[in-house]
Each structure stands twice: as C-alpha cells, then as structure tokens.
PDB file of N, CA and C in Angstrom:
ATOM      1  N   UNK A   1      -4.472 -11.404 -10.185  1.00  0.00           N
ATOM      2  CA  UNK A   1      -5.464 -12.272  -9.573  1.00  0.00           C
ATOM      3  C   UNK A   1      -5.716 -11.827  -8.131  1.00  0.00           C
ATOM      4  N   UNK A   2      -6.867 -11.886  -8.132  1.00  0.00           N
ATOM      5  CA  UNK A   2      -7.303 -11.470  -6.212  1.00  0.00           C
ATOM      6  C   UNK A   2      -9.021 -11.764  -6.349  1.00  0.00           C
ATOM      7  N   UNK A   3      -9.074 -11.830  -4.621  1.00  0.00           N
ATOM      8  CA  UNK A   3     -10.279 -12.053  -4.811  1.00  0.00           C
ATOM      9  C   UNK A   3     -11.877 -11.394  -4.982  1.00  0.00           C
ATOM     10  N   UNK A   4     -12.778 -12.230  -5.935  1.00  0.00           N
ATOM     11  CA  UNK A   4     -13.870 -11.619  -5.932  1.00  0.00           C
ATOM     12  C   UNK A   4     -13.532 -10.838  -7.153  1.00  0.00           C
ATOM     13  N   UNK A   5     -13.881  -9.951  -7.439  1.00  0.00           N
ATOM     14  CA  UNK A   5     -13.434  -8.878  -8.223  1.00  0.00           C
ATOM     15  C   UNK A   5     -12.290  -7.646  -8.431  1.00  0.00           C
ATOM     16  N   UNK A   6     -12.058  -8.226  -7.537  1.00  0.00           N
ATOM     17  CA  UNK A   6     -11.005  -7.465  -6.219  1.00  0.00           C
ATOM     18  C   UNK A   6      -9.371  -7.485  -7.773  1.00  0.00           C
ATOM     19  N   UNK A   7      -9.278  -7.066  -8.668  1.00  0.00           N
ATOM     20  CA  UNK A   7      -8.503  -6.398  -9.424  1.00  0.00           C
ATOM     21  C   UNK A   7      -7.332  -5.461  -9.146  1.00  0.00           C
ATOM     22  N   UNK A   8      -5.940  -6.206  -9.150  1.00  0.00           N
ATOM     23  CA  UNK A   8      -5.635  -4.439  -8.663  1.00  0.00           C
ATOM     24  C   UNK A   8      -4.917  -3.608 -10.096  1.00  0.00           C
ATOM     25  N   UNK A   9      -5.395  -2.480 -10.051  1.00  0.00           N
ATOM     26  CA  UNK A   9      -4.600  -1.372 -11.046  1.00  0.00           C
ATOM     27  C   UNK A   9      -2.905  -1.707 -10.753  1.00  0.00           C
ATOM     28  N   UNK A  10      -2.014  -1.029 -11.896  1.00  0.00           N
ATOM     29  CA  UNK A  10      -0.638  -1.304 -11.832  1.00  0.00           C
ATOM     30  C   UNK A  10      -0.753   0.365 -12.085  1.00  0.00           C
ATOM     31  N   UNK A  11      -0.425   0.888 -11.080  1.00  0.00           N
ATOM     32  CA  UNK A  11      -0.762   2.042 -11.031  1.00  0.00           C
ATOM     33  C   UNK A  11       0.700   2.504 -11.400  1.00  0.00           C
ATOM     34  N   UNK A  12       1.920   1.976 -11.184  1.00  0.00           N
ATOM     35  CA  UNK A  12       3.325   1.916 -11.159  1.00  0.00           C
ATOM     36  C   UNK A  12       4.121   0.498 -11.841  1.00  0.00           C
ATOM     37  N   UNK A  13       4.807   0.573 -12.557  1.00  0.00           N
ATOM     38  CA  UNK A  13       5.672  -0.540 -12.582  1.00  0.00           C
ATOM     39  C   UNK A  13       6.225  -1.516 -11.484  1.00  0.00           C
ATOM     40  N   UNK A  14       6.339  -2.859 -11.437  1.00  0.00           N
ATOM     41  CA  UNK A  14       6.482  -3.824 -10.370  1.00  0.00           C
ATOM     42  C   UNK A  14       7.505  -3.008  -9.729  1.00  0.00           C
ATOM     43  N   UNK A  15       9.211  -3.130 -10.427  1.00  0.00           N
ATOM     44  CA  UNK A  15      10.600  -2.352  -9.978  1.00  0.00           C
ATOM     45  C   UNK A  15       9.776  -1.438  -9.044  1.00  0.00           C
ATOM     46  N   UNK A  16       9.592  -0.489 -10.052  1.00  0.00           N
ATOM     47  CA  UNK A  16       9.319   0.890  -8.703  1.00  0.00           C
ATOM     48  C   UNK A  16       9.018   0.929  -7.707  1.00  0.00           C
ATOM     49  N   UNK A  17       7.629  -0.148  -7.815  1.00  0.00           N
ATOM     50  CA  UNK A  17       7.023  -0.567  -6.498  1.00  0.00           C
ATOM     51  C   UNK A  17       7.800  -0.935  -5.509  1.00  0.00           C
ATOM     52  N   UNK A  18       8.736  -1.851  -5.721  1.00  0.00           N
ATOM     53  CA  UNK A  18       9.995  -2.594  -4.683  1.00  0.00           C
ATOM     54  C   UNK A  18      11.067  -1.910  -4.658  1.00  0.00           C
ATOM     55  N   UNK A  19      11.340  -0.817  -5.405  1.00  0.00           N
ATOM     56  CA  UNK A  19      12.593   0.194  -4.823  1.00  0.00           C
ATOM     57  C   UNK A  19      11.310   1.248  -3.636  1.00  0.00           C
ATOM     58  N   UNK A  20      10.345   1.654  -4.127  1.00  0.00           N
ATOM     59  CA  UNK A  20       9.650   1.857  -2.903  1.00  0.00           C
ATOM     60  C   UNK A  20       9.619   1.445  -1.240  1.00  0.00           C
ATOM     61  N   UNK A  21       9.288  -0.074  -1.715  1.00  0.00           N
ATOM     62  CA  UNK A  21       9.268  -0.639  -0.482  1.00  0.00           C
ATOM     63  C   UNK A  21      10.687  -0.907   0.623  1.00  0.00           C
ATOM     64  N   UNK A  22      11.702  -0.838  -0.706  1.00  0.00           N
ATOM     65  CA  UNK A  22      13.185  -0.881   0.231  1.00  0.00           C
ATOM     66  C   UNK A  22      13.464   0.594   0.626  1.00  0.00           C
ATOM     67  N   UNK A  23      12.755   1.604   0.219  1.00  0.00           N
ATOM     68  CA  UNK A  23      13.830   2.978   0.694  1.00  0.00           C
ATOM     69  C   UNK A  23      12.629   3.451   1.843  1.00  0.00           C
ATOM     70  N   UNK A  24      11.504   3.009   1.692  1.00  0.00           N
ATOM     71  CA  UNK A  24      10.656   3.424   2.717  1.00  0.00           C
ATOM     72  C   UNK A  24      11.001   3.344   4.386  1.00  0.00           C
ATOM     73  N   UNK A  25      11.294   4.008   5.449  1.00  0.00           N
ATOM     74  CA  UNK A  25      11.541   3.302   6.620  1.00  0.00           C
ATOM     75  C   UNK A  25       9.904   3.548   7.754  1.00  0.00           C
ATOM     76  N   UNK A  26       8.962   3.924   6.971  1.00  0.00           N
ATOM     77  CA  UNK A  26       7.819   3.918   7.652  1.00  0.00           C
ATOM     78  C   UNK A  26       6.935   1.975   7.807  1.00  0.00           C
ATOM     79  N   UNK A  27       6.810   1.696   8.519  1.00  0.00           N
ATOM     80  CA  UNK A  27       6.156   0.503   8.865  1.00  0.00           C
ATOM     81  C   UNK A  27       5.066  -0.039   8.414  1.00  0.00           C
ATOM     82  N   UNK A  28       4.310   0.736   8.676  1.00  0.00           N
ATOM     83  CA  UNK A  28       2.856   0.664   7.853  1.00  0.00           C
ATOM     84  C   UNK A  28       3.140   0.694   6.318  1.00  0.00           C
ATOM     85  N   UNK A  29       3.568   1.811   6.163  1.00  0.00           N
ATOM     86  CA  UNK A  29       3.657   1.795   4.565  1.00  0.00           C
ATOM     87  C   UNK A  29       3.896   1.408   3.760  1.00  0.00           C
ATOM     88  N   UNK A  30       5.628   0.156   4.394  1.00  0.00           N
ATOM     89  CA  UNK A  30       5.668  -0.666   4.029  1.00  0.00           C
ATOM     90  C   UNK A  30       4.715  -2.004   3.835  1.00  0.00           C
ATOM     91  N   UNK A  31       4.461  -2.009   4.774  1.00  0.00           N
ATOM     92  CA  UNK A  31       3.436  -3.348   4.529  1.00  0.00           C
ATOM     93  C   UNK A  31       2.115  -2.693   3.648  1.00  0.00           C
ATOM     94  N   UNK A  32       1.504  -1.927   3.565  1.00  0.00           N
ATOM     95  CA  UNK A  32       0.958  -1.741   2.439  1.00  0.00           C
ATOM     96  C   UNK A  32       1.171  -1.739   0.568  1.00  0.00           C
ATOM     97  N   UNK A  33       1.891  -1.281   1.148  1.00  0.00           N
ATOM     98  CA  UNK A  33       2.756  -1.150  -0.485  1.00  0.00           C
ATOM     99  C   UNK A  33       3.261  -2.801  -0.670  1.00  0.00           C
ATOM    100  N   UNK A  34       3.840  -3.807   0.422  1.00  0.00           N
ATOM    101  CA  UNK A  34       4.436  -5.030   0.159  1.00  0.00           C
ATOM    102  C   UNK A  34       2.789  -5.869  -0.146  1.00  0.00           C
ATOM    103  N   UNK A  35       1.383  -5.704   0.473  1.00  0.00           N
ATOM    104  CA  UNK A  35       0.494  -6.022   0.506  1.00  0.00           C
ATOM    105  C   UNK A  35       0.139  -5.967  -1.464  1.00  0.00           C
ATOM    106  N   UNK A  36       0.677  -4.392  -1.687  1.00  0.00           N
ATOM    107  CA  UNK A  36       0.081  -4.527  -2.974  1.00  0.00           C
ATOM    108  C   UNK A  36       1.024  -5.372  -4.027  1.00  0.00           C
ATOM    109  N   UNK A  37       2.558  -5.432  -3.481  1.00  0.00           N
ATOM    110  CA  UNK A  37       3.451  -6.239  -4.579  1.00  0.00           C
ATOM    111  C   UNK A  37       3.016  -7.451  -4.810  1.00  0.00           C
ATOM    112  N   UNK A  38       2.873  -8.085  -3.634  1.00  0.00           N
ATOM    113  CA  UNK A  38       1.847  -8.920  -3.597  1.00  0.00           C
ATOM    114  C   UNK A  38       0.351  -9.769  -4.752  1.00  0.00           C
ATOM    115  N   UNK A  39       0.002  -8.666  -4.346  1.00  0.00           N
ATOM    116  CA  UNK A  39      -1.203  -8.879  -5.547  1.00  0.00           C
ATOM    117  C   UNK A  39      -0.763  -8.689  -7.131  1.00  0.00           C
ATOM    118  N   UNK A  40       0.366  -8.019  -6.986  1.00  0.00           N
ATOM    119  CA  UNK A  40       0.730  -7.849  -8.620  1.00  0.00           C
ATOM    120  C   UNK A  40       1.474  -8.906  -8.729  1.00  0.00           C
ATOM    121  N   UNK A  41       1.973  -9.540  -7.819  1.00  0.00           N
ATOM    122  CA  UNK A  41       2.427 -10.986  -8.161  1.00  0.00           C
ATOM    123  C   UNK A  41       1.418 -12.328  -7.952  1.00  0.00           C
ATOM    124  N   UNK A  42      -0.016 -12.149  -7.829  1.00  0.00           N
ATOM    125  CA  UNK A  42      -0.955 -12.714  -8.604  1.00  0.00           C
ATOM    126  C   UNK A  42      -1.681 -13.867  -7.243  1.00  0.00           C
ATOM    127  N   UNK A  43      -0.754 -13.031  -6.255  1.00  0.00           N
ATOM    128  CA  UNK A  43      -1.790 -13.802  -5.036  1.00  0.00           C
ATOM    129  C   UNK A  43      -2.751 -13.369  -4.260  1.00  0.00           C
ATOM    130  N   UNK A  44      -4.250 -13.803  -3.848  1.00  0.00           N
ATOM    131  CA  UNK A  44      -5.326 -13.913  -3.599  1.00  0.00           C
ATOM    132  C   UNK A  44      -5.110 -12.507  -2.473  1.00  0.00           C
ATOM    133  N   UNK A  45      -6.558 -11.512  -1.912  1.00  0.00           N
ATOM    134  CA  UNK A  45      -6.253 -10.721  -1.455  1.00  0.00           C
ATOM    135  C   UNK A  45      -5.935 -11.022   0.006  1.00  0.00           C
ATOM    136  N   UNK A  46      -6.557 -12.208   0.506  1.00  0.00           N
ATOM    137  CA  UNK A  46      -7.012 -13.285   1.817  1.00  0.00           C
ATOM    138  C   UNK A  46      -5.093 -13.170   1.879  1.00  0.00           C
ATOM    139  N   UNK A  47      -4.382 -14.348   1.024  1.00  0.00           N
ATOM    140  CA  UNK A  47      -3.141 -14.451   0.945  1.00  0.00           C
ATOM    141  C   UNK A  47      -1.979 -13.356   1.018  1.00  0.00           C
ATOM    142  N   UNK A  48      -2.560 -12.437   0.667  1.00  0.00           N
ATOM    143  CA  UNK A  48      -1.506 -11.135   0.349  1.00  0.00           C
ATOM    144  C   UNK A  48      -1.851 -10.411   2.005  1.00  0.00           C
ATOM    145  N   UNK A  49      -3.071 -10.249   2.526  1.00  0.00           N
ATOM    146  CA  UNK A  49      -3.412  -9.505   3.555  1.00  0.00           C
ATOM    147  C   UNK A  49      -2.503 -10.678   4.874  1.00  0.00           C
ATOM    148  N   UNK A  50      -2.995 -11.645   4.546  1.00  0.00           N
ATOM    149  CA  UNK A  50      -2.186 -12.684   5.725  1.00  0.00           C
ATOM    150  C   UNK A  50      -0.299 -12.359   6.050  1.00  0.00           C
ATOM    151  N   UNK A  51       0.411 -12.261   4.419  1.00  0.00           N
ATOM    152  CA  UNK A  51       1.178 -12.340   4.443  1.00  0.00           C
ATOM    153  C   UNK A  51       1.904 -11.157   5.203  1.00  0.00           C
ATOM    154  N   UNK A  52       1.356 -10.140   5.213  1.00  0.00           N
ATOM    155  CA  UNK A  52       1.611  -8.929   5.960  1.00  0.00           C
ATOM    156  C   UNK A  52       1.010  -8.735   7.506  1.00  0.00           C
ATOM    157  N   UNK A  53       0.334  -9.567   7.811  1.00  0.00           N
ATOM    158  CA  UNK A  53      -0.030  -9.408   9.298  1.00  0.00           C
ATOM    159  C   UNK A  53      -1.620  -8.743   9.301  1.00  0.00           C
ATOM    160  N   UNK A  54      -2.344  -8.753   8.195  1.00  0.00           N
ATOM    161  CA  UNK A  54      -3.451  -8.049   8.375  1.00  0.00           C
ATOM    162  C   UNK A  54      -4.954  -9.044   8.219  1.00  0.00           C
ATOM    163  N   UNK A  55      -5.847  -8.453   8.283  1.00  0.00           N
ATOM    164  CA  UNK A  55      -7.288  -9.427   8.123  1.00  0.00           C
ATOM    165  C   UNK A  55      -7.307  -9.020   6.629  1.00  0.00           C
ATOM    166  N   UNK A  56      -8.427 -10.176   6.271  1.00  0.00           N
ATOM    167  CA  UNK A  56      -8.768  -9.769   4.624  1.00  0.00           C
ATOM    168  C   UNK A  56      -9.618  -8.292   4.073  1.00  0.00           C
ATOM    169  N   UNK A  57     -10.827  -8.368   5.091  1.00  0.00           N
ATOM    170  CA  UNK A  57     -11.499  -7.239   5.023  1.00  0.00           C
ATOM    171  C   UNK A  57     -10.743  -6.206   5.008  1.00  0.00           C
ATOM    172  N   UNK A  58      -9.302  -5.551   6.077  1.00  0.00           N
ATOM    173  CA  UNK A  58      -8.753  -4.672   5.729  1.00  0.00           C
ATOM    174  C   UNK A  58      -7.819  -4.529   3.934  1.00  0.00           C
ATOM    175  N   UNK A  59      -7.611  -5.596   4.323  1.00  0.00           N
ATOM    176  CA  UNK A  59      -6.772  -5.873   2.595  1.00  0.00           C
ATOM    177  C   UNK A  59      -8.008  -5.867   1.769  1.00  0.00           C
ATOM    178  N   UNK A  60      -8.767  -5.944   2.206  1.00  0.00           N
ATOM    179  CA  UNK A  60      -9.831  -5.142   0.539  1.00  0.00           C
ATOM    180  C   UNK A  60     -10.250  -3.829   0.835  1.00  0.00           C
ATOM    181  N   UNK A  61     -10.011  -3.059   1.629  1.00  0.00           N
ATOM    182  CA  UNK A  61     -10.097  -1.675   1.989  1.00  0.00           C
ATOM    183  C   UNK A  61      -8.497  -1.221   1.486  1.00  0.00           C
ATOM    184  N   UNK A  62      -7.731  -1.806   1.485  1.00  0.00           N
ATOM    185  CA  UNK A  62      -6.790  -1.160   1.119  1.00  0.00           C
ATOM    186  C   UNK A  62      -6.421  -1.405  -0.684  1.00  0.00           C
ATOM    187  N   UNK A  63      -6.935  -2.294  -0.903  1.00  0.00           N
ATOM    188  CA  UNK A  63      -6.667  -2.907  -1.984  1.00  0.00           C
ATOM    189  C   UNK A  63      -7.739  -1.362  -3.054  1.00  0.00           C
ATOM    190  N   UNK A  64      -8.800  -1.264  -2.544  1.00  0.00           N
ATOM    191  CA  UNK A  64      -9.839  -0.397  -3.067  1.00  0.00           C
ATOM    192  C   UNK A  64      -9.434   0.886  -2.820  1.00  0.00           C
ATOM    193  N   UNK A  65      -8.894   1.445  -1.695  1.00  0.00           N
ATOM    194  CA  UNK A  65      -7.670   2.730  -1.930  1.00  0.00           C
ATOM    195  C   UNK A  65      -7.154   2.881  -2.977  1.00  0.00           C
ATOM    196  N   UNK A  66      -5.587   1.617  -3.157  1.00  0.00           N
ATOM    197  CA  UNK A  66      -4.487   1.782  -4.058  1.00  0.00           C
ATOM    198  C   UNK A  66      -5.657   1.735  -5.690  1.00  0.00           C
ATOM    199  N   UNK A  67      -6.521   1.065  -5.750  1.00  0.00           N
ATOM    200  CA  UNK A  67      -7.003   1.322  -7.306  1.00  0.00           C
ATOM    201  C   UNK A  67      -7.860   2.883  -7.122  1.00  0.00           C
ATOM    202  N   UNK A  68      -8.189   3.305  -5.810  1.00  0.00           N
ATOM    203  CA  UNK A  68      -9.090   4.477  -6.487  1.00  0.00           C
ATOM    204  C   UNK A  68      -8.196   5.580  -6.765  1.00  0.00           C
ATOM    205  N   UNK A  69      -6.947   5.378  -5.589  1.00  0.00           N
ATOM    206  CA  UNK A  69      -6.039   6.315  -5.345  1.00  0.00           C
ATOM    207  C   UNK A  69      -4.363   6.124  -5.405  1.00  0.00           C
ATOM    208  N   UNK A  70      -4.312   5.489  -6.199  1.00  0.00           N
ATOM    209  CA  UNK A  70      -2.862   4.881  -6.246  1.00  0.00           C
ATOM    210  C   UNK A  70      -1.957   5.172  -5.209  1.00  0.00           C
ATOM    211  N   UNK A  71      -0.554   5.223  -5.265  1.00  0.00           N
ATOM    212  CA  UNK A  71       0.524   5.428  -3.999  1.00  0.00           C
ATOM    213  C   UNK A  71       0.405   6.475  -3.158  1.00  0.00           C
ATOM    214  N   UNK A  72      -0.520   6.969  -3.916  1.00  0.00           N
ATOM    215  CA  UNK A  72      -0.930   8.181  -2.665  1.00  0.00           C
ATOM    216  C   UNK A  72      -1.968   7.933  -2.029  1.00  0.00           C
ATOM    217  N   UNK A  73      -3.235   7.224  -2.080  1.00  0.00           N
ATOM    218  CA  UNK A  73      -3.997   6.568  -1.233  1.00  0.00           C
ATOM    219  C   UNK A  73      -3.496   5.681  -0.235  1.00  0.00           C
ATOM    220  N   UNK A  74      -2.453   5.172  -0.244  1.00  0.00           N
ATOM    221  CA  UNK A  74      -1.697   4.238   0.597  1.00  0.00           C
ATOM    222  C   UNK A  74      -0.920   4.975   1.863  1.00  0.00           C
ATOM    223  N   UNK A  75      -0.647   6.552   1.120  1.00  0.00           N
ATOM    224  CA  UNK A  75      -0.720   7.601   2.499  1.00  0.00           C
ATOM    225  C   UNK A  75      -1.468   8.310   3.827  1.00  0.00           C
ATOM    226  N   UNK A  76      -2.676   8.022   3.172  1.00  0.00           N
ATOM    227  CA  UNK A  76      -3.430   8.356   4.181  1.00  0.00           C
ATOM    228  C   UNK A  76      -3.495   8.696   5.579  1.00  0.00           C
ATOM    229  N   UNK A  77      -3.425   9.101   6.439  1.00  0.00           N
ATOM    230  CA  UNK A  77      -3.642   8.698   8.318  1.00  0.00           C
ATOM    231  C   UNK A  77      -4.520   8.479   8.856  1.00  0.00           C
ATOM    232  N   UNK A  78      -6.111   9.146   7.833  1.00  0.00           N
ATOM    233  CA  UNK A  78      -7.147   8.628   8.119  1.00  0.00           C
ATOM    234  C   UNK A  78      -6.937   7.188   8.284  1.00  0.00           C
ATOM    235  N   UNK A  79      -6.763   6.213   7.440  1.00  0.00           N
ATOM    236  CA  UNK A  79      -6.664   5.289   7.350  1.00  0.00           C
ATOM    237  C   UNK A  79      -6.505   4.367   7.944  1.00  0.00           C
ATOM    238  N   UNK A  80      -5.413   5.104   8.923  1.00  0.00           N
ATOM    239  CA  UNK A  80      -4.950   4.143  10.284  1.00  0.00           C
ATOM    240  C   UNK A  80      -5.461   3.313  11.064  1.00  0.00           C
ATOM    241  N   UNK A  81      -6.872   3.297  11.302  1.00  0.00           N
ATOM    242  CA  UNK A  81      -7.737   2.555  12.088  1.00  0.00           C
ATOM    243  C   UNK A  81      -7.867   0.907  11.886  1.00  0.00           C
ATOM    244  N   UNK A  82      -7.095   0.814  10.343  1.00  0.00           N
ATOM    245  CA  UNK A  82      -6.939  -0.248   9.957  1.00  0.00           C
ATOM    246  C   UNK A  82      -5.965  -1.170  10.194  1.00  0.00           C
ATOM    247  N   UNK A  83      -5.153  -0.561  10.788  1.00  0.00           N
ATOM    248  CA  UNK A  83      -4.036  -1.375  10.887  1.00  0.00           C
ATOM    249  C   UNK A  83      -3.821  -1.579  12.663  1.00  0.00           C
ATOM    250  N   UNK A  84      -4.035  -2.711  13.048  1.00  0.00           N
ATOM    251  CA  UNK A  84      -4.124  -3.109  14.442  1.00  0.00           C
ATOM    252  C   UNK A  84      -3.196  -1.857  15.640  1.00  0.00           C
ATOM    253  N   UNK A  85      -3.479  -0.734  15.684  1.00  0.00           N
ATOM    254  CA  UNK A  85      -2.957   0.081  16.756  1.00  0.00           C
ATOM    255  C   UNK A  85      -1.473   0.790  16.057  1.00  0.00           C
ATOM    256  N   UNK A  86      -1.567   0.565  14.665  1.00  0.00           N
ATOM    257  CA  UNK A  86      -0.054   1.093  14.031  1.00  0.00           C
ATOM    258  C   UNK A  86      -1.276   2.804  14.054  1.00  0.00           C
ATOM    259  N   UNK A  87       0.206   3.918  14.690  1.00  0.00           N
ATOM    260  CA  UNK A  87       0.001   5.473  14.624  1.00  0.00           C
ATOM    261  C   UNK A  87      -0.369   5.734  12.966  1.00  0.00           C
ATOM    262  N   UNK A  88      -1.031   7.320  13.004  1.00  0.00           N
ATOM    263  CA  UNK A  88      -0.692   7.139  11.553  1.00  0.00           C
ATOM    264  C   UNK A  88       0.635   8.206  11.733  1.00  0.00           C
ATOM    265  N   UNK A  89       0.761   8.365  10.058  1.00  0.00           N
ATOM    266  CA  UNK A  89       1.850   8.872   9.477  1.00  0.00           C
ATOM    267  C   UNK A  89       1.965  10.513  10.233  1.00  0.00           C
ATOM    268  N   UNK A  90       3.296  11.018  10.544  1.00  0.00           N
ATOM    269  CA  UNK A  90       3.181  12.225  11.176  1.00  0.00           C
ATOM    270  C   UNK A  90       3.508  13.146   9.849  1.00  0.00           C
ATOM    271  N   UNK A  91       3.685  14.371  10.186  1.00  0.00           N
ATOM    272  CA  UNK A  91       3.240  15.044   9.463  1.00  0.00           C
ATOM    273  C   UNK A  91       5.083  15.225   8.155  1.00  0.00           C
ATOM    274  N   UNK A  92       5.941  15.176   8.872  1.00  0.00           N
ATOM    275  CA  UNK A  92       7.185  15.235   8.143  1.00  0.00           C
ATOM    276  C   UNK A  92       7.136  13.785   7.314  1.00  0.00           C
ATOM    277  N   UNK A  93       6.488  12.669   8.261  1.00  0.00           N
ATOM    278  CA  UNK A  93       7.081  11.701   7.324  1.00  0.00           C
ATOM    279  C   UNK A  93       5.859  11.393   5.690  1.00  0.00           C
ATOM    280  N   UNK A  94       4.929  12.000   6.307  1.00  0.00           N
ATOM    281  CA  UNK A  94       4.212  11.901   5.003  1.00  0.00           C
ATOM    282  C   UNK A  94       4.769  13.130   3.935  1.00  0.00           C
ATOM    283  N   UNK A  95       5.421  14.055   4.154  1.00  0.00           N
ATOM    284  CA  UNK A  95       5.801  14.917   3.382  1.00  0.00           C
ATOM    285  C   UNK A  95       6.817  14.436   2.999  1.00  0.00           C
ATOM    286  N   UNK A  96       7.548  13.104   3.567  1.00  0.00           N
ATOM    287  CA  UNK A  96       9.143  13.137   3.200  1.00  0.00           C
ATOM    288  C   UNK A  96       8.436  12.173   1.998  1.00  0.00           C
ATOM    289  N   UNK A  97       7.931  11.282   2.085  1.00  0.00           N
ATOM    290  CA  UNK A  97       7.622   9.942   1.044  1.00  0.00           C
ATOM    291  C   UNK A  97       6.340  10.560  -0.001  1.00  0.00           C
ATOM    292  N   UNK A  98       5.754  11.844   0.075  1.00  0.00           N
ATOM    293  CA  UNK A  98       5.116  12.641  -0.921  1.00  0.00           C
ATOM    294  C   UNK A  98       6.079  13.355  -1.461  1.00  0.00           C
ATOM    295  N   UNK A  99       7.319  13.501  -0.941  1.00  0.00           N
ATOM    296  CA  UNK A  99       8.423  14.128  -2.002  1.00  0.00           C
ATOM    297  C   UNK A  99       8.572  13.038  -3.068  1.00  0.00           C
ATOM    298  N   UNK A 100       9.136  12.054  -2.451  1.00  0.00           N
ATOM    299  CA  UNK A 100       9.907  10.996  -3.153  1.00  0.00           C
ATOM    300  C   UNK A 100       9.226  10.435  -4.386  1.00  0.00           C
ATOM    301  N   UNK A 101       7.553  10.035  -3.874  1.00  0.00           N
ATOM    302  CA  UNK A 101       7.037   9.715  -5.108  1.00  0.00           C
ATOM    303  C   UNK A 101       6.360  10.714  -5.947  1.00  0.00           C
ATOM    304  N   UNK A 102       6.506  12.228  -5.550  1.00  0.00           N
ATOM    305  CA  UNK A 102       6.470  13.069  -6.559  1.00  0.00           C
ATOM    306  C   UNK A 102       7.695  13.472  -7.471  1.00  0.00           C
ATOM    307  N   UNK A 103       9.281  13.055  -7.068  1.00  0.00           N
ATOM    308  CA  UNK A 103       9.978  12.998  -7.974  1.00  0.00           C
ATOM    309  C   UNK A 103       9.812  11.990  -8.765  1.00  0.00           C
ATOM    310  N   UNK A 104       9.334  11.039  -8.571  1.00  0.00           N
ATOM    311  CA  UNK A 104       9.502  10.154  -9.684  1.00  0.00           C
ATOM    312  C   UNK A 104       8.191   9.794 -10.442  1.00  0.00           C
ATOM    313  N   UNK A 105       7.482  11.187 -10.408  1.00  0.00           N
ATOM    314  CA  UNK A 105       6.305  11.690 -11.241  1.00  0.00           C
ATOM    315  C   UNK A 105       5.228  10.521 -11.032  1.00  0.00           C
ATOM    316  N   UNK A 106       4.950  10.288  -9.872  1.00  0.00           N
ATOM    317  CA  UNK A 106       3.810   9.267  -9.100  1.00  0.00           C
ATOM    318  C   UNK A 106       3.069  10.518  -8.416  1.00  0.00           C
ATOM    319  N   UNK A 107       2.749  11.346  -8.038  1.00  0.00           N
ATOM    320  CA  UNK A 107       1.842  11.858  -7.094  1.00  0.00           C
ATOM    321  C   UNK A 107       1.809  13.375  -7.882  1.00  0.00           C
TER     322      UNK A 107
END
C-alpha cells in the first residue's frame, strides 16, 4: 500500500532487505532502504517518507528509483540532492555495498 499509485516492487525479500539495512553503515542508505521496508510493510509513502526524516515528494522520487531500479537505484550520488545536505556516496563506499549486494545476486 502507498500512495496514489505509488506501488512498490519487492524487488528482494523483506529478511534481506533488513539484514541490508543492519550491515549497512552508510546513512543515507540506510534510510532509504528503511524508507522502502517501510512501504513493504504497507505504510502510505507520506508515512514512510516522514518516518525517516524526509518530505513526501522526495519519497516518491525515491520510491520510483527502487521500482525502476531496484537496490541499486538506491545507490546513486546523483541522487543526493534529495536528501537535505546528506554528501553523496564516495567512491569506496559505493563499491563496498555494490560488492555486498552483488554477492547475494541483487545487482
């Protein structure tokens, strides 16, 4: 459930998603990824974006990432502009968490 049409893909199993979010130590990423557990636990995108510290409009920009582009759209650095003054991802740490979810045959 989310809003509008606003659907999200289960691009991953719930588990995975939340062993994700605990081994992650990037900030942003976390709250993206917790943004999307969120919605797979069936709350509104308004509700899920609040719960993480963000506006709604960004939580439907991100929400429209993770379905076009699953856990790897949620990497981005372009992206960054979205998130109130959070850096983006440097260049090791996006390679360290593109390892991780390419072992476990996500990316």
């Amino acid at each position: 459930m989310t809003d509008g049409d606003g659907r999200v893909e289960r691009h991953v199993p719930g588990r995975e998603l939340r062993r994700w979010i605990d081994r992650t130590e990037d900030t942003l990423l976390r709250r993206r990824l917790v943004f999307v557990e969120r919605l797979y636990g069936g709350q509104s995108v308004a509700g899920a974006a609040s719960a993480v510290g963000t506006s709604t409009t960004v939580g439907r920009r991100w929400l429209a990432r993770w379905n076009r582009s699953g856990p790897g759209g949620s990497l981005d650095p372009s992206n960054s502009e979205d998130d109130r003054g959070s850096e983006p991802l440097s260049g090791t740490q996006r390679e360290s968490i593109e390892r991780r979810l390419s072992a476990d045959g996500h990316l």
